[in-house]
Protein backbone atom coordinates (compact mmCIF):
# COMPACT_ATOMS: atom_id res chain seq x y z
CA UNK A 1 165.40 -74.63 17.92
CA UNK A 2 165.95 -73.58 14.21
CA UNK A 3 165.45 -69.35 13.80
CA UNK A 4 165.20 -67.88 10.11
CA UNK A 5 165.80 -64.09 9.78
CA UNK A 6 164.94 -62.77 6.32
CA UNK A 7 166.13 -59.50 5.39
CA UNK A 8 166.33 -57.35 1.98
CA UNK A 9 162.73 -56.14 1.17
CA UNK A 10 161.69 -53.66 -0.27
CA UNK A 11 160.07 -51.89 -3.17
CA UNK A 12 161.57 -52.00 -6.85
CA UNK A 13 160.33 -51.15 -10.50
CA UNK A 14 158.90 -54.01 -12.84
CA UNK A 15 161.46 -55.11 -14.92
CA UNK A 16 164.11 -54.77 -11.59
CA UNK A 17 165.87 -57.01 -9.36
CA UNK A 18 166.44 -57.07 -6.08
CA UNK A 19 167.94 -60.03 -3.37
CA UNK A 20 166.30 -61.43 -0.54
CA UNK A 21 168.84 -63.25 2.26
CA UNK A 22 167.76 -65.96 5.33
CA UNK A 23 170.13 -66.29 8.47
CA UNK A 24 169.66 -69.82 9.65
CA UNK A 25 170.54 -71.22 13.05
CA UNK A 26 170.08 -73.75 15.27
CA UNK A 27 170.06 -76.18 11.92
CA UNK A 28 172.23 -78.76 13.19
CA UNK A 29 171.83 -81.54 10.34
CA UNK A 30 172.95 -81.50 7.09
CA UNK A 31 170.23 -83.29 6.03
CA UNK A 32 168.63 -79.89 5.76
CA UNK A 33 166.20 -78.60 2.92
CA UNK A 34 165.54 -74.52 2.83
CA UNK A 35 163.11 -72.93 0.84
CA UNK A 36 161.45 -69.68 0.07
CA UNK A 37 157.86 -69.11 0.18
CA UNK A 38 155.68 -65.95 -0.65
CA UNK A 39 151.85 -64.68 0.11
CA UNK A 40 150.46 -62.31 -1.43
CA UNK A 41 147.46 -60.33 -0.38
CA UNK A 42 144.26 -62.78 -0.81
CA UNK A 43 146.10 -65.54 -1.68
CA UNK A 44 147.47 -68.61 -0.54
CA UNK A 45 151.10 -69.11 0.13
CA UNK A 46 153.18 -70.61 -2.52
CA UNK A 47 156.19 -72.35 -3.12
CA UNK A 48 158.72 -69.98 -4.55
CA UNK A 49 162.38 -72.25 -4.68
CA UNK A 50 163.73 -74.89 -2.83
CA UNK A 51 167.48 -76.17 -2.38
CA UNK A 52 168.84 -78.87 -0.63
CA UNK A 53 172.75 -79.92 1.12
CA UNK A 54 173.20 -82.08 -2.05
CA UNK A 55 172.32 -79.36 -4.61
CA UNK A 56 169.58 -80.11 -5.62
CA UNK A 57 167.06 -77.04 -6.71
CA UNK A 58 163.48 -76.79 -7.70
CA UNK A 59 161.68 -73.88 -9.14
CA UNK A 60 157.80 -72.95 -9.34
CA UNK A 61 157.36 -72.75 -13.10
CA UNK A 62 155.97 -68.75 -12.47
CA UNK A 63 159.74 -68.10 -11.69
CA UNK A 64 162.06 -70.36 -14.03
CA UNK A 65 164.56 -68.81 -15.55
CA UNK A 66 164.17 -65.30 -13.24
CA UNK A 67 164.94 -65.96 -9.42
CA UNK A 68 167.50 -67.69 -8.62
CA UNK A 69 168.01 -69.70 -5.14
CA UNK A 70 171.26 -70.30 -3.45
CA UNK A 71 172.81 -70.96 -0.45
CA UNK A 72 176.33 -69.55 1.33
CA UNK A 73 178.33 -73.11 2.14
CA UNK A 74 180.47 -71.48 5.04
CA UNK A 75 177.80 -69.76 7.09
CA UNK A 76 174.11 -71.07 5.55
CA UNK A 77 172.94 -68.17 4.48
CA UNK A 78 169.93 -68.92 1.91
CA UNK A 79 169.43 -66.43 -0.94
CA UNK A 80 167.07 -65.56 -3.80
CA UNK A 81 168.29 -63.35 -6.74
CA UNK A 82 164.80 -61.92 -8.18
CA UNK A 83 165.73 -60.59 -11.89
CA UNK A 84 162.81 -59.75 -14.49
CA UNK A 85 160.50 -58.62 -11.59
CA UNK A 86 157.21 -58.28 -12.12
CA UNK A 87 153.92 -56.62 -10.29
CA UNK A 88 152.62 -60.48 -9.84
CA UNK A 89 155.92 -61.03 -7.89
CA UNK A 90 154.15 -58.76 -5.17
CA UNK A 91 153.87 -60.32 -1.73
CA UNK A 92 155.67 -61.62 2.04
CA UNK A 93 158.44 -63.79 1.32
CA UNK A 94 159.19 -66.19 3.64
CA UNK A 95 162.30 -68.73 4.44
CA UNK A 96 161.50 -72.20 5.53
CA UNK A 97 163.59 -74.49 6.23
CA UNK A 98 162.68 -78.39 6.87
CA UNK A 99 164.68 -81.83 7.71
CA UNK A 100 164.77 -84.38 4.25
CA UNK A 101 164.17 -86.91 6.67
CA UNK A 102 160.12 -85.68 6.14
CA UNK A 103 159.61 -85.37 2.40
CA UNK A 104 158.57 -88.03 0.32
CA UNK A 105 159.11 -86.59 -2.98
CA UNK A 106 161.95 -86.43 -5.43
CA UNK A 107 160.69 -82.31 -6.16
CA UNK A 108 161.67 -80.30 -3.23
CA UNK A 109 160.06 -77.82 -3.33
CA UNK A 110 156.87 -79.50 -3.95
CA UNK A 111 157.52 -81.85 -1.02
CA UNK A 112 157.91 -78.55 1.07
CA UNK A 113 154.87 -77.66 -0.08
CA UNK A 114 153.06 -80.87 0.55
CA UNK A 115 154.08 -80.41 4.13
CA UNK A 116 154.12 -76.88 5.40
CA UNK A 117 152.85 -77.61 8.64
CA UNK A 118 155.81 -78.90 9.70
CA UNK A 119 158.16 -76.43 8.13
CA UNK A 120 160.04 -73.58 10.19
CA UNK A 121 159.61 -70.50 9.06
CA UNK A 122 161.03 -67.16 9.13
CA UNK A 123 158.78 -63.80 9.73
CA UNK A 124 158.78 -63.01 6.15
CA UNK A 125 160.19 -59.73 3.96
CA UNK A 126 157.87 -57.72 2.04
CA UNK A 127 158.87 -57.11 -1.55
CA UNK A 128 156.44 -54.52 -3.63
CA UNK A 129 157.21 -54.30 -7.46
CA UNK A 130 155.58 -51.50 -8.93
CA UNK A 131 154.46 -51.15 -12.52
């Protein structure tokens, strides 16, 4: 049974950064794709980053160039580097974490996306950027 932990939440300044980590286990393929996802308040959940085993990445265009998704090769940790925060970046960010074998498209993320019902997921982080 995969299990995502998410940890480094919190509040920070528009304009700040700030790094949000995912402890994966039970992941026992490597044909593994991980992923971060965020809510906020009224809205639907969206696609934040995506990576893959092979090293691949995919980016929602709202975060290009700012966050930055990687992922620890000894122990699997998943990570997003936030820089150039902004109040829109407000909301629960979640890990997910899904097998390639289920996505049909060449974008990552966007295949996560496509289908989230079938995703793991972590119980999300709360980041608050302030103005």
């Amino acid at each position: 049974q995969v299990k995502l932990v998410e940890s480094g939440g919190g509040s920070v300044q528009s304009g700040g950064s700030h790094r949000l980590s995912c402890v994966a286990s039970g992941i026992t393929s490597s044909r593994y794709v991980m992923g971060w996802f965020r809510q906020a308040p009224g809205n639907q959940r969206e696609g934040v980053a995506a990576c893959d085993s092979d090293g691949r990445v995919s980016y929602a265009d709202s975060v290009k160039g700012r966050f930055t998704i990687s992922q620890d090769k000894d122990d699997g940790t998943l990570y997003l580097q936030m820089d150039s925060l902004t109040p829109d970046d407000t909301g629960m960010y979640y890990c997910a974490a899904v097998s390639r074998d289920v996505l049909f498209l060449d974008d990552i993320l966007l295949a996560m996306t496509v289908v989230q019902a079938l995703l793991d997921w972590g119980q999300g982080t709360q980041v608050t950027v302030s103005s």
